[in-house]
C-alpha atoms as a PDB file:
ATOM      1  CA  UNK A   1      -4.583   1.942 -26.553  1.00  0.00           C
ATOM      2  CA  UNK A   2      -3.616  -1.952 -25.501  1.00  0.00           C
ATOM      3  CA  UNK A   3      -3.414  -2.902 -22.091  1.00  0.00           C
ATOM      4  CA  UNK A   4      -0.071  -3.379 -20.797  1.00  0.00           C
ATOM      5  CA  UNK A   5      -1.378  -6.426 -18.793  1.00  0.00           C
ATOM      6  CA  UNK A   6      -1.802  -9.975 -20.498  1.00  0.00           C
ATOM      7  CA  UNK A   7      -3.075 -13.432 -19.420  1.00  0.00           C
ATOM      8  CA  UNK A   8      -2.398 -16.637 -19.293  1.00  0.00           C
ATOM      9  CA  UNK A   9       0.514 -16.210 -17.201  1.00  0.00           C
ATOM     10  CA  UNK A  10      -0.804 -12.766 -16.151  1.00  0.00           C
ATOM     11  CA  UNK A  11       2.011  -9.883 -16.697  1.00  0.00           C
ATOM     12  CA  UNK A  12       2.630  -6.567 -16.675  1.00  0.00           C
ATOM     13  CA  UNK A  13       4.637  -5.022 -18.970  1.00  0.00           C
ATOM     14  CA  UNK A  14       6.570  -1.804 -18.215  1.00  0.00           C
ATOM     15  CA  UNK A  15       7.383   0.519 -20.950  1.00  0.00           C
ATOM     16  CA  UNK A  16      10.898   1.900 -21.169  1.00  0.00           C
ATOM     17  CA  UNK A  17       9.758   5.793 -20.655  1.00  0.00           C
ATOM     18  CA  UNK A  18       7.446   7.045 -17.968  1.00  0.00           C
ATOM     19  CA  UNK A  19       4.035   8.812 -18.687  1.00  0.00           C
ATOM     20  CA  UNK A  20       3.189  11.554 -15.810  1.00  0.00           C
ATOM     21  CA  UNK A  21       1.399  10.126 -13.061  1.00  0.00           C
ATOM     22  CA  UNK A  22      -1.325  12.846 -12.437  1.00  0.00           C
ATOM     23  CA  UNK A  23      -2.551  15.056 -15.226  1.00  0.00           C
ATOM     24  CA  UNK A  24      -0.153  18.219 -13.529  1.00  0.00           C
ATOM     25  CA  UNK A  25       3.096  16.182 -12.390  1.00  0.00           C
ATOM     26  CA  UNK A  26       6.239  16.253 -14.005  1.00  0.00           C
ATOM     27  CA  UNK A  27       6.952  13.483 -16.655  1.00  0.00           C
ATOM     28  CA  UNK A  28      10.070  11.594 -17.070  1.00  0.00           C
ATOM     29  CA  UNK A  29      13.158  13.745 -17.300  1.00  0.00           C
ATOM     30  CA  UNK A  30      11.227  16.654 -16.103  1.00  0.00           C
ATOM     31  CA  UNK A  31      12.910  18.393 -12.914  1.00  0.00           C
ATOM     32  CA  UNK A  32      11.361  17.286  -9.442  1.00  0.00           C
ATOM     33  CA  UNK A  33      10.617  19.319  -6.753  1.00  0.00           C
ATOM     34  CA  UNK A  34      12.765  19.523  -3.380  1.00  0.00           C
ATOM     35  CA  UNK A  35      10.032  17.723  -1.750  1.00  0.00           C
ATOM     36  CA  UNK A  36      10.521  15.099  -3.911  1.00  0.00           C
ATOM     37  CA  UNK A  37      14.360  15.260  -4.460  1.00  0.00           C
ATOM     38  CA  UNK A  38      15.126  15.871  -0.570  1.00  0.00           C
ATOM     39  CA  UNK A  39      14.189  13.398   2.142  1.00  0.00           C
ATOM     40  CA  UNK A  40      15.757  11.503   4.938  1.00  0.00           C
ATOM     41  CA  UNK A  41      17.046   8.080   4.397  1.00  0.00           C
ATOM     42  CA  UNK A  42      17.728   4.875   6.431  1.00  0.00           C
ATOM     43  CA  UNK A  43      19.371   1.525   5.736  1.00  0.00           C
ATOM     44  CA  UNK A  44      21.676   1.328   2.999  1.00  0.00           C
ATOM     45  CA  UNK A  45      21.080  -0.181  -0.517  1.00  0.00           C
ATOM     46  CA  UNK A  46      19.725   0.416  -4.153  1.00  0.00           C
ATOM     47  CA  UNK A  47      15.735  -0.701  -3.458  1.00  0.00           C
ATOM     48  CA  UNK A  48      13.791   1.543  -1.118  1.00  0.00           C
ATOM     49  CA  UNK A  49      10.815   2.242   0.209  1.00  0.00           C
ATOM     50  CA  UNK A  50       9.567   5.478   0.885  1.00  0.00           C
ATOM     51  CA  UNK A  51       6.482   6.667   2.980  1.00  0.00           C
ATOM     52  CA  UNK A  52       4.986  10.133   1.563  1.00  0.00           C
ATOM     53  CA  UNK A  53       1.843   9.608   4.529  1.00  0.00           C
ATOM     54  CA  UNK A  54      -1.448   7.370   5.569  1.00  0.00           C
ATOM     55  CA  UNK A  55      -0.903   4.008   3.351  1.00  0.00           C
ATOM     56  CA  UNK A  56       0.502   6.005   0.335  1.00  0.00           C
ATOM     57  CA  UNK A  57       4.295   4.181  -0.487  1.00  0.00           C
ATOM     58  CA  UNK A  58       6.789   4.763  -3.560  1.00  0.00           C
ATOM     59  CA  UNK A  59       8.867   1.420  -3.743  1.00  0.00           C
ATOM     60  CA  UNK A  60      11.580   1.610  -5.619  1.00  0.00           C
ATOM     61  CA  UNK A  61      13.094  -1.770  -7.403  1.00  0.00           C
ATOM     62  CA  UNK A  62      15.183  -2.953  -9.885  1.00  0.00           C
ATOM     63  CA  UNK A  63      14.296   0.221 -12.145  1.00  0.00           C
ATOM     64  CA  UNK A  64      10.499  -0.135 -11.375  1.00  0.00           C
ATOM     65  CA  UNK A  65       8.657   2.406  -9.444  1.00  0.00           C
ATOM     66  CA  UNK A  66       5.296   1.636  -7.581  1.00  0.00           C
ATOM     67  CA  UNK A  67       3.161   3.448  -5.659  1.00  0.00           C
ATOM     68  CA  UNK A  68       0.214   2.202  -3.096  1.00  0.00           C
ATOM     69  CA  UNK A  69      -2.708   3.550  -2.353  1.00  0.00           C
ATOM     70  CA  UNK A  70      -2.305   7.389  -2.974  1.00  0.00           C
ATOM     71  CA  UNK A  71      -3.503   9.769  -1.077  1.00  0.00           C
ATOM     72  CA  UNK A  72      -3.024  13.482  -1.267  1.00  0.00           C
ATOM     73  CA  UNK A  73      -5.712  15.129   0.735  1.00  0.00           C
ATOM     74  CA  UNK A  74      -4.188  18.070   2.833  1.00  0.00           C
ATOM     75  CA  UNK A  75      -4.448  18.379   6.674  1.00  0.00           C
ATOM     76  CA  UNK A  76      -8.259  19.675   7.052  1.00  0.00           C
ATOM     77  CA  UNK A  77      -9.373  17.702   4.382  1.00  0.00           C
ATOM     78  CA  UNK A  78     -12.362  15.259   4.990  1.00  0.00           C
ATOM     79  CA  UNK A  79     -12.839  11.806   3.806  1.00  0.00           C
ATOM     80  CA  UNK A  80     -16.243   9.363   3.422  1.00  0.00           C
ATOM     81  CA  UNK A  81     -15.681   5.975   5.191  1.00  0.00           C
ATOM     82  CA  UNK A  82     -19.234   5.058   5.046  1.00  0.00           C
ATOM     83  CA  UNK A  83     -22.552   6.662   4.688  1.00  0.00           C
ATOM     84  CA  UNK A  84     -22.677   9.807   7.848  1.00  0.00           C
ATOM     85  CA  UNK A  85     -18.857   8.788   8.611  1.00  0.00           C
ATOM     86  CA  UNK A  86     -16.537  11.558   7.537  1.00  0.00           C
ATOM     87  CA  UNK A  87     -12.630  11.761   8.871  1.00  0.00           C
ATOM     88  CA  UNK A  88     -10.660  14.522   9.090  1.00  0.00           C
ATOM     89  CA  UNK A  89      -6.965  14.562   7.840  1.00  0.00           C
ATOM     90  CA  UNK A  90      -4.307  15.251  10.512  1.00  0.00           C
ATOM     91  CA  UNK A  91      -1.133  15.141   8.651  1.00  0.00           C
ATOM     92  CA  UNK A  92      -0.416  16.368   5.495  1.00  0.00           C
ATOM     93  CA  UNK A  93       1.314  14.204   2.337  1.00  0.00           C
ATOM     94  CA  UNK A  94       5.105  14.661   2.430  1.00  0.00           C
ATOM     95  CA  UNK A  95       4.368  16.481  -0.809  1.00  0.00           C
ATOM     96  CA  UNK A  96       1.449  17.522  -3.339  1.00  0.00           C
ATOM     97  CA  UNK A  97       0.033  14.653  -6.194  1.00  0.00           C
ATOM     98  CA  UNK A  98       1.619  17.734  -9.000  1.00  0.00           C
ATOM     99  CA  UNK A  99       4.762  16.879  -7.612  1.00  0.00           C
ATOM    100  CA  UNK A 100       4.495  13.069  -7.674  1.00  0.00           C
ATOM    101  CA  UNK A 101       7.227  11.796 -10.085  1.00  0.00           C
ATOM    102  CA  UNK A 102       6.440   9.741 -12.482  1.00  0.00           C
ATOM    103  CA  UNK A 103       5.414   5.726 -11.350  1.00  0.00           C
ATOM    104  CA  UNK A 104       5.041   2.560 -13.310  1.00  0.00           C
ATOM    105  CA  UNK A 105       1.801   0.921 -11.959  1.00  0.00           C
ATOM    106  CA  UNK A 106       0.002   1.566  -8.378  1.00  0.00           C
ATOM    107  CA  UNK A 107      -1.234  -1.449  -6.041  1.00  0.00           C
ATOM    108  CA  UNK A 108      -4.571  -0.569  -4.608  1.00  0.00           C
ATOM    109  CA  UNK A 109      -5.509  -2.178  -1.247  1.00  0.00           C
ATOM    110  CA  UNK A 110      -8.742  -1.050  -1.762  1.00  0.00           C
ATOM    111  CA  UNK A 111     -11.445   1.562  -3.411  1.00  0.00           C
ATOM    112  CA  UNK A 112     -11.911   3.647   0.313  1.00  0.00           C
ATOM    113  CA  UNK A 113     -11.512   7.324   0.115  1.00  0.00           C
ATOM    114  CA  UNK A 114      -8.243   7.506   2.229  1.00  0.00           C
ATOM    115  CA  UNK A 115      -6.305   5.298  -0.242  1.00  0.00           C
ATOM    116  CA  UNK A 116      -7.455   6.478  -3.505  1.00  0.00           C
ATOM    117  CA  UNK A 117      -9.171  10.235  -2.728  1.00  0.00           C
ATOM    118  CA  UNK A 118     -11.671  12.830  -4.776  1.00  0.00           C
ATOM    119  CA  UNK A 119      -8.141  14.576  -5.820  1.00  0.00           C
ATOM    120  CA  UNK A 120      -6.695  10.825  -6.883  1.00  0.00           C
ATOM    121  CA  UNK A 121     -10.002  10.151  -9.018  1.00  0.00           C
ATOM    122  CA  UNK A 122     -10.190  13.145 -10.688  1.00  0.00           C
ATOM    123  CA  UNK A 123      -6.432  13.798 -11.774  1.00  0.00           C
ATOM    124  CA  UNK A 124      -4.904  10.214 -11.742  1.00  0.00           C
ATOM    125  CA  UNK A 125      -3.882   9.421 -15.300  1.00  0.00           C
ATOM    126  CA  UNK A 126      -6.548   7.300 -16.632  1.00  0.00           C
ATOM    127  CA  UNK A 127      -4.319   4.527 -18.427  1.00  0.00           C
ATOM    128  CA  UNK A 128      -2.136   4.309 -15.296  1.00  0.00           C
ATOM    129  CA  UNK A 129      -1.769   0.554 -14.375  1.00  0.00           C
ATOM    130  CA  UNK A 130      -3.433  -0.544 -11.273  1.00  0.00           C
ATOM    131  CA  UNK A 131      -3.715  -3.631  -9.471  1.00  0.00           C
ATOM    132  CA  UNK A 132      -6.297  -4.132  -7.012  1.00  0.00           C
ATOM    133  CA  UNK A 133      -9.001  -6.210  -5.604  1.00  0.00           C
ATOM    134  CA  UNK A 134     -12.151  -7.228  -7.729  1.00  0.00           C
ATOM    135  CA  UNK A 135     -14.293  -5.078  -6.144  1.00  0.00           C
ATOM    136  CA  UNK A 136     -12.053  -1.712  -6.122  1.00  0.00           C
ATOM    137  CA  UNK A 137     -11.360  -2.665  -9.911  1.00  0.00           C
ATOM    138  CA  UNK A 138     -14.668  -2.568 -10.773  1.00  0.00           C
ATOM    139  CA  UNK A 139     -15.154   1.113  -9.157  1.00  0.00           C
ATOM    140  CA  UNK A 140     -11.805   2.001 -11.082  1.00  0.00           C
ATOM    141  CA  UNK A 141     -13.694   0.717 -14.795  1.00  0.00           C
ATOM    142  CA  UNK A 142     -16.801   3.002 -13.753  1.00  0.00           C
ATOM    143  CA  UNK A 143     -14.342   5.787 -13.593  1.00  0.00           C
ATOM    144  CA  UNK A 144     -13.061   5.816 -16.707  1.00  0.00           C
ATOM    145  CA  UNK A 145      -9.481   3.928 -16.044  1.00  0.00           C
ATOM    146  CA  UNK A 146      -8.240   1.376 -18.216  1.00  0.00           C
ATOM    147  CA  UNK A 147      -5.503  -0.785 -17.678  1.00  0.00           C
ATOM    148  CA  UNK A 148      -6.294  -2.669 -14.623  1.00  0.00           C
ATOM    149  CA  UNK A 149      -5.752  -6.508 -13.135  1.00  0.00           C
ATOM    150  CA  UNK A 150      -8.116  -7.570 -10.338  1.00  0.00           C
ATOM    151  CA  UNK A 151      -6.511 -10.505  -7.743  1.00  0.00           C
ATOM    152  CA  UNK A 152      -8.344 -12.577  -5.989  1.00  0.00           C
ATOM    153  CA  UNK A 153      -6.493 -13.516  -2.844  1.00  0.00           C
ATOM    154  CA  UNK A 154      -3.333 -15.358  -4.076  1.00  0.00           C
ATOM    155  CA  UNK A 155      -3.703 -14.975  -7.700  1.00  0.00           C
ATOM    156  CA  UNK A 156      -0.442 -12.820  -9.052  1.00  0.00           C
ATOM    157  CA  UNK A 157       1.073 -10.872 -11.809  1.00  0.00           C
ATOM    158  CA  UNK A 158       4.423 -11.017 -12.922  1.00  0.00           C
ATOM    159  CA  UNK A 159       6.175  -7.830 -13.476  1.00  0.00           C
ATOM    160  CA  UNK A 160       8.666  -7.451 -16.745  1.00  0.00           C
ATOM    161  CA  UNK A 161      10.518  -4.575 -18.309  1.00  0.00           C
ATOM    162  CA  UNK A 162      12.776  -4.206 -21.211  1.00  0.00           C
ATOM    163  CA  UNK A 163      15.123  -6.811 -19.446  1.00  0.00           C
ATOM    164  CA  UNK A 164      13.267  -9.235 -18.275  1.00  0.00           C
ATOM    165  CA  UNK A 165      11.078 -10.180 -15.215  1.00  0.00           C
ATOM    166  CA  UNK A 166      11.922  -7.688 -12.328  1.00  0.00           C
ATOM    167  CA  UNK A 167       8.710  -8.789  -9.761  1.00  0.00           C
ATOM    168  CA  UNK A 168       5.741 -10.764  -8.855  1.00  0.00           C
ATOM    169  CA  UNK A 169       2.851  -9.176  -6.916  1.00  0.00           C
ATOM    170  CA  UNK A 170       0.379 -11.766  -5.304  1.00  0.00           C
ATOM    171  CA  UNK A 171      -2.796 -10.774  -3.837  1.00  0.00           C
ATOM    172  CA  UNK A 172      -2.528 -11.369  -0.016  1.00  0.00           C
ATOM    173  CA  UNK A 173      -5.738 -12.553   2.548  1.00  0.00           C
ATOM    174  CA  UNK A 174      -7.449  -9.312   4.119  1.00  0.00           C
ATOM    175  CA  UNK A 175     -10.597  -8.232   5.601  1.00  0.00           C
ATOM    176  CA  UNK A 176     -11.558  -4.577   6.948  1.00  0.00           C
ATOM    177  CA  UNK A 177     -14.291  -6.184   9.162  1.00  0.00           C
ATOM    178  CA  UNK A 178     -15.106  -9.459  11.119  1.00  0.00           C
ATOM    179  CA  UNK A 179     -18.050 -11.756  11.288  1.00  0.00           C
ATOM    180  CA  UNK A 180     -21.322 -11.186  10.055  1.00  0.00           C
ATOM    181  CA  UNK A 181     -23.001  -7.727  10.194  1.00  0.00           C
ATOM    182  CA  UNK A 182     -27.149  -6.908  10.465  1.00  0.00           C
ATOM    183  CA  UNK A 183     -28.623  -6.030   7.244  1.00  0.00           C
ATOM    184  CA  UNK A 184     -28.338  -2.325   6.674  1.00  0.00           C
ATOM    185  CA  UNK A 185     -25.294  -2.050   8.851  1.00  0.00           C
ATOM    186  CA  UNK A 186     -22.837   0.924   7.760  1.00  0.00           C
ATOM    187  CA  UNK A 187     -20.314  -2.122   8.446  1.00  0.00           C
ATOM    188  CA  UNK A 188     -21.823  -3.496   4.839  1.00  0.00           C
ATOM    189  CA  UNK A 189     -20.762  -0.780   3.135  1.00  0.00           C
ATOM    190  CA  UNK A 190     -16.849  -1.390   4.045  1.00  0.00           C
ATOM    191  CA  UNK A 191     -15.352  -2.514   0.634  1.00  0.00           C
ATOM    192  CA  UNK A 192     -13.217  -5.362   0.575  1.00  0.00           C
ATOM    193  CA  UNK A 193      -9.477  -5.425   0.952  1.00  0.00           C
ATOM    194  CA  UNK A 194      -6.548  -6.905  -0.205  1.00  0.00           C
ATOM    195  CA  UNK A 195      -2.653  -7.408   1.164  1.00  0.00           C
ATOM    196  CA  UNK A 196       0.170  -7.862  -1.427  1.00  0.00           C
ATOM    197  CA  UNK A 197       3.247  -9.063  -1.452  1.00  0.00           C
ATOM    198  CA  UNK A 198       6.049  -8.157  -3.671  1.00  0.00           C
ATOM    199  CA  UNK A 199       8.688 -10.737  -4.495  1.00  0.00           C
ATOM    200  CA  UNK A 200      11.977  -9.327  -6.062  1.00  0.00           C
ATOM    201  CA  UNK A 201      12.792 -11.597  -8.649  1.00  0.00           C
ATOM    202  CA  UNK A 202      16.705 -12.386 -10.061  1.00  0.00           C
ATOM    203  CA  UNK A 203      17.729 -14.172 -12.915  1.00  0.00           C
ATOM    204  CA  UNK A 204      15.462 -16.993 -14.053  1.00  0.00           C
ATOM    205  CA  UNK A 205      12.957 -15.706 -11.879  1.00  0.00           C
ATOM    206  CA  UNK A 206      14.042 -16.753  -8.217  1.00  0.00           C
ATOM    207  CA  UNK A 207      12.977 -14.701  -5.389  1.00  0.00           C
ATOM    208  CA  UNK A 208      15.911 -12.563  -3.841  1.00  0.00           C
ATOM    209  CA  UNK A 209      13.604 -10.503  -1.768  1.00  0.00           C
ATOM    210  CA  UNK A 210      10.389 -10.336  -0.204  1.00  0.00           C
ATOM    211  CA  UNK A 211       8.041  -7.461   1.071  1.00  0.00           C
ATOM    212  CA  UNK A 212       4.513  -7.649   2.279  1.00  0.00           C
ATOM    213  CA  UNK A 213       1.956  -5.167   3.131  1.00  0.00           C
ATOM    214  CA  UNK A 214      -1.003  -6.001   5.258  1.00  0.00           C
ATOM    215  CA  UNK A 215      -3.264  -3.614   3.690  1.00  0.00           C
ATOM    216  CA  UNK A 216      -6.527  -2.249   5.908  1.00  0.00           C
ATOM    217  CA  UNK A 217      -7.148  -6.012   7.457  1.00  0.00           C
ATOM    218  CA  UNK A 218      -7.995  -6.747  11.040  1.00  0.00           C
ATOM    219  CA  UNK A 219      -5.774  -9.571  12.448  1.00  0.00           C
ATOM    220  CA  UNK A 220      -7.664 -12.986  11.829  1.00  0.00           C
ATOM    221  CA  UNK A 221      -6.163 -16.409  12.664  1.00  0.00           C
ATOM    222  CA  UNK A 222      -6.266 -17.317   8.632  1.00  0.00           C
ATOM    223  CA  UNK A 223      -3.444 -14.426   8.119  1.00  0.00           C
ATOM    224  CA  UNK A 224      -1.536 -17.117   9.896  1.00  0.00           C
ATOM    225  CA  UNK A 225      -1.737 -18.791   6.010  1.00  0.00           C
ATOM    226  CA  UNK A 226       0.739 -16.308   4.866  1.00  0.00           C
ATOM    227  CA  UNK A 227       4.026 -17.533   7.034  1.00  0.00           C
ATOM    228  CA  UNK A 228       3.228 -21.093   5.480  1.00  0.00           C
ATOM    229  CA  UNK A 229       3.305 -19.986   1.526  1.00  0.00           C
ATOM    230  CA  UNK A 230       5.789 -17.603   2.073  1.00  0.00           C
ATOM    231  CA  UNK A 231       8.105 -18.583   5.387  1.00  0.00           C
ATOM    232  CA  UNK A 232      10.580 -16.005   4.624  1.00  0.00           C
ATOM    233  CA  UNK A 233       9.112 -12.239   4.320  1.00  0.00           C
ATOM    234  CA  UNK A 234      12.258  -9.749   4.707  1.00  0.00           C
ATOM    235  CA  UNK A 235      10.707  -6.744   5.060  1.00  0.00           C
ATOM    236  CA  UNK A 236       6.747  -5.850   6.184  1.00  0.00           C
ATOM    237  CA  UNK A 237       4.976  -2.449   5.604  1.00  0.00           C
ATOM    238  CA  UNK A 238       1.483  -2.540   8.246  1.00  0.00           C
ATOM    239  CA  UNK A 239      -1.456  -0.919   8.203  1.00  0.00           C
ATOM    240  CA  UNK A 240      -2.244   0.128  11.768  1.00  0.00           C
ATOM    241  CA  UNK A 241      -4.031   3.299  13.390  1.00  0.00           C
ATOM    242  CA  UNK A 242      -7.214   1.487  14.719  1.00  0.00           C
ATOM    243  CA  UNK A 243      -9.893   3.009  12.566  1.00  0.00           C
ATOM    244  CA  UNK A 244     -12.476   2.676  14.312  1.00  0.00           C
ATOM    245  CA  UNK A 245     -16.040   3.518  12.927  1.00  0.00           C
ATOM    246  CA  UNK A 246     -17.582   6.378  15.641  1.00  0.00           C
ATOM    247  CA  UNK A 247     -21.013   5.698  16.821  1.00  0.00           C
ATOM    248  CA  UNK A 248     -21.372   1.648  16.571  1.00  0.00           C
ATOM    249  CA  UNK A 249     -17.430   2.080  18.284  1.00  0.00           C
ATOM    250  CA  UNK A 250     -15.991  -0.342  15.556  1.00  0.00           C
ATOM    251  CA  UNK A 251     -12.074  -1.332  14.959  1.00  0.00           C
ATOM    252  CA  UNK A 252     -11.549  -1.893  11.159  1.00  0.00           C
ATOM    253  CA  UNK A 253      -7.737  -1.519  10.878  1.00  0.00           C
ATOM    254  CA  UNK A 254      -5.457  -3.524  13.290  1.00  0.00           C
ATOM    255  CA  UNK A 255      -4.633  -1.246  16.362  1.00  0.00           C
ATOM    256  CA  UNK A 256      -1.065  -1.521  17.806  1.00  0.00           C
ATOM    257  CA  UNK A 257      -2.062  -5.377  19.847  1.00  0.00           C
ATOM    258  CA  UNK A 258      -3.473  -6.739  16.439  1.00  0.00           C
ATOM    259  CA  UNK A 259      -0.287  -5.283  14.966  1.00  0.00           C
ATOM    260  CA  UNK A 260       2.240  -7.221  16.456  1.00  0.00           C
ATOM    261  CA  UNK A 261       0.074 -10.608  16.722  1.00  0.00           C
ATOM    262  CA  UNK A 262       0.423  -9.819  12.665  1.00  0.00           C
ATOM    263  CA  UNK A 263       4.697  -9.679  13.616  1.00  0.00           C
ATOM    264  CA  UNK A 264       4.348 -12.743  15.288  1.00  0.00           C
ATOM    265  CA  UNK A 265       2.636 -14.708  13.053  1.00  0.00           C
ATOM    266  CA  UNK A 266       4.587 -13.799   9.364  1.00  0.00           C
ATOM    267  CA  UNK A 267       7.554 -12.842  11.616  1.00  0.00           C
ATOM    268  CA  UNK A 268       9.174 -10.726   9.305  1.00  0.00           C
ATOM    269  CA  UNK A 269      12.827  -9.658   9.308  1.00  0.00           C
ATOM    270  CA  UNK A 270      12.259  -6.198   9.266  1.00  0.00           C
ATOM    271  CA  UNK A 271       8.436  -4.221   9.793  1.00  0.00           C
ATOM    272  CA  UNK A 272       7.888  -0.850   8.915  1.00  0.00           C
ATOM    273  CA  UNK A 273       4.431   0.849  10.206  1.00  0.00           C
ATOM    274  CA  UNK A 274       2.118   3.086   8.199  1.00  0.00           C
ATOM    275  CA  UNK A 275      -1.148   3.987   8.245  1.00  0.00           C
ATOM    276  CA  UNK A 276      -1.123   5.343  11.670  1.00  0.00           C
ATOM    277  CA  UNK A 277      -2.433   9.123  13.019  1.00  0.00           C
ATOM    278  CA  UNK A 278      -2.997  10.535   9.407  1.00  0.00           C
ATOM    279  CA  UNK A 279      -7.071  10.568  10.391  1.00  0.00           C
ATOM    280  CA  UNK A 280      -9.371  11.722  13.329  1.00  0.00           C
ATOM    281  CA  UNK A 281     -10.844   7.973  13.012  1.00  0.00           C
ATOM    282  CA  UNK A 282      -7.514   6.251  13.939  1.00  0.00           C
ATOM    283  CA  UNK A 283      -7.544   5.770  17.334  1.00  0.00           C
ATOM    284  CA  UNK A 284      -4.468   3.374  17.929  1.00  0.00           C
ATOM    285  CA  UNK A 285      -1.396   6.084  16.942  1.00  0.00           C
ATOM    286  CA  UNK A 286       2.265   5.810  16.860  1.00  0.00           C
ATOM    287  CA  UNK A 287       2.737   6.052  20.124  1.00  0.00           C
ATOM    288  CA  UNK A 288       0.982   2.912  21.564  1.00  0.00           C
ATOM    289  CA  UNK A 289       2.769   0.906  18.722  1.00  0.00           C
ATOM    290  CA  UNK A 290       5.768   2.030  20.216  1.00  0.00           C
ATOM    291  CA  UNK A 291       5.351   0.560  23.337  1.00  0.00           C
ATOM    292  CA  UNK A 292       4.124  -2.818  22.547  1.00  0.00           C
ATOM    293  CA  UNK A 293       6.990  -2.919  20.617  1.00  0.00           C
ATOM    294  CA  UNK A 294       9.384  -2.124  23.502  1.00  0.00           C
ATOM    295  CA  UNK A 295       6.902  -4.288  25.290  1.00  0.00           C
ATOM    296  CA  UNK A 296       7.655  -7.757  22.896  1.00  0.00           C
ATOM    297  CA  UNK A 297      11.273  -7.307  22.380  1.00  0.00           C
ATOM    298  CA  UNK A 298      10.652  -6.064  18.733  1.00  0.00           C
ATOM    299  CA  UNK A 299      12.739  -2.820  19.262  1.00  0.00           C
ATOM    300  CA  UNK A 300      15.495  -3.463  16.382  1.00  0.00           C
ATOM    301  CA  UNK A 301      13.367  -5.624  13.841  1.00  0.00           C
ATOM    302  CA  UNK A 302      11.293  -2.408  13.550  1.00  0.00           C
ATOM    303  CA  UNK A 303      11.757   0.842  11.445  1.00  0.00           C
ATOM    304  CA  UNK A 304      10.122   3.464  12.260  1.00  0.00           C
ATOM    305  CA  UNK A 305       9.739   6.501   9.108  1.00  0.00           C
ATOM    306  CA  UNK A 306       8.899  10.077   9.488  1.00  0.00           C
ATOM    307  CA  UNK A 307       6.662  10.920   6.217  1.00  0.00           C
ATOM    308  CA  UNK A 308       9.136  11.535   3.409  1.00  0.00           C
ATOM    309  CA  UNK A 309      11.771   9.248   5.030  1.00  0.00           C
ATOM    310  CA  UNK A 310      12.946   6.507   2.901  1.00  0.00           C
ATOM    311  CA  UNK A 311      14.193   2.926   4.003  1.00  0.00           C
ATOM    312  CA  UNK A 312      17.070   1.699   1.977  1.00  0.00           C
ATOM    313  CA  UNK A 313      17.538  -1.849   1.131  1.00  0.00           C
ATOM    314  CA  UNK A 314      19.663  -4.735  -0.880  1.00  0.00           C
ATOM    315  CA  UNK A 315      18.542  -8.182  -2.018  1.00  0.00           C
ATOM    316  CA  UNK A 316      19.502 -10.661   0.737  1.00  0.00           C
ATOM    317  CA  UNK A 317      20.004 -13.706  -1.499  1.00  0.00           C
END
């Protein structure tokens, strides 16, 4: 089967009809569950962004449908961070991967087992287009799936269907630990990460909209790069929680401080968290986000989802 990605510019191409996303889920035009059908909304417009739990998102715009890193693990379930470090799930998925509706492509932060789980692996369709990091792609290959694009940081596809160009994912800076680590630390075996942002394109390919997502990075003064390539973000999905790695007692997700020193810097016009109290190993939950955000004055530039709840949106140019 041909790749739907090409080089040289690098692009995606959408076909008009939707495959099933996992080997059980419904296909296009098949009926959805209520899970699926049935959620609670904010904001108001035709894009949206809905969080079904931990980092997993399905954005929907102009007539595309993404999904990041999907998770589907059940409350009990356990996870591998790192070799003898095992979390627990807390929360479950606002519904089950056989009732995922049918997606276009997924964006991958990275290969770790709470964005892209044993379930994922194993019942993921295997020509499913995914963009991801170089090192996560390479894991994807050994598993059998095909049509993938691996971004280094700020390299980009461009995302066309039927009509033309509809969006341009770029590979944002990340990393999931700081500084340099002793041979043979667990802290070596932390894969890479990537952010993305997703740039709404119009006609002729100018950017009406812009929405980032931090992906599992710590804060790090080069993140400050970001707000000078791309001064205007509208909207900002973050990865918080505090992971923190038990034994050595190491942070490798931004806790609720690091979280809004990331607000500061991109100063978005809207943030949405994620990726907060879905594992035993995230120590920095809702809650404390919550109050440094009273705290800074960042009470109505942040929306805050329960999992299935959708924010609704409209181009702002």
């Amino acid at each position: 089967m041909q790749s739907p990605f090409s080089k040289d510019p690098f692009v995606l191409s959408i076909p008009s009809e939707r495959e099933p996303t996992f080997d059980l889920s419904p296909g296009e035009g098949d009926a959805l569950s209520s899970s699926v059908t049935q959620f609670k909304k904010q904001g108001d417009g035709p894009e949206s962004v809905r969080w079904i739990g931990n980092a997993t998102c399905i954005v929907e715009i102009g007539g595309v449908r993404i999904m990041t890193d999907p998770n589907f693990l059940h409350q009990g379930d356990h996870v591998h961070l790192a070799p003898g470090v095992v979390a627990q799930r807390l929360k479950d998925p606002a519904f089950n991967y056989e009732e995922c509706p049918p997606v276009d492509f997924i964006i991958l932060s990275h290969l770790h087992a709470d964005h892209f789980d044993d379930l994922v692996a194993a019942h993921l369709r295997r020509n499913i287009p995914i963009i991801s990091n170089p090192h996560a792609v390479a894991g994807l290959a050994e598993q059998g799936f095909t049509s993938l694009a691996a971004l280094n940081t700020w390299d980009a596809v461009l995302v066309r269907n039927e009509v033309g160009a509809v969006c341009r994912i770029t590979s944002m800076p990340g990393k999931h630990t700081l500084g340099e680590h002793p041979h043979g630390s667990v802290l070596e075996t932390i894969p890479p990460v990537m952010g993305s942002l997703i740039e709404i394109l119009g006609d002729g390919e100018d950017v009406k909209y812009t929405l980032y997502i931090s992906g599992d990075t710590l804060y790090y003064d080069e993140l400050k790069e970001i707000r000078v390539k791309y001064p205007t973000i509208n909207l900002a999905l973050l990865h918080l929680g505090g992971t923190t790695i038990p034994v050595i007692n190491v942070m490798v997700t931004m806790d609720a401080e690091q979280g809004m020193q990331l607000l500061c810097a991109l100063n978005p016009e809207r943030a949405i968290p994620i990726h907060m109290d879905d594992y035993d190993a995230f120590l920095s939950g809702l809650d404390d986000f919550k109050k440094v955000v009273e705290r800074e004055g960042w009470g109505d530039r942040v929306t805050f989802l329960d999992r299935g709840e959708a924010y609704y949106f409209s181009r702002t140019k």
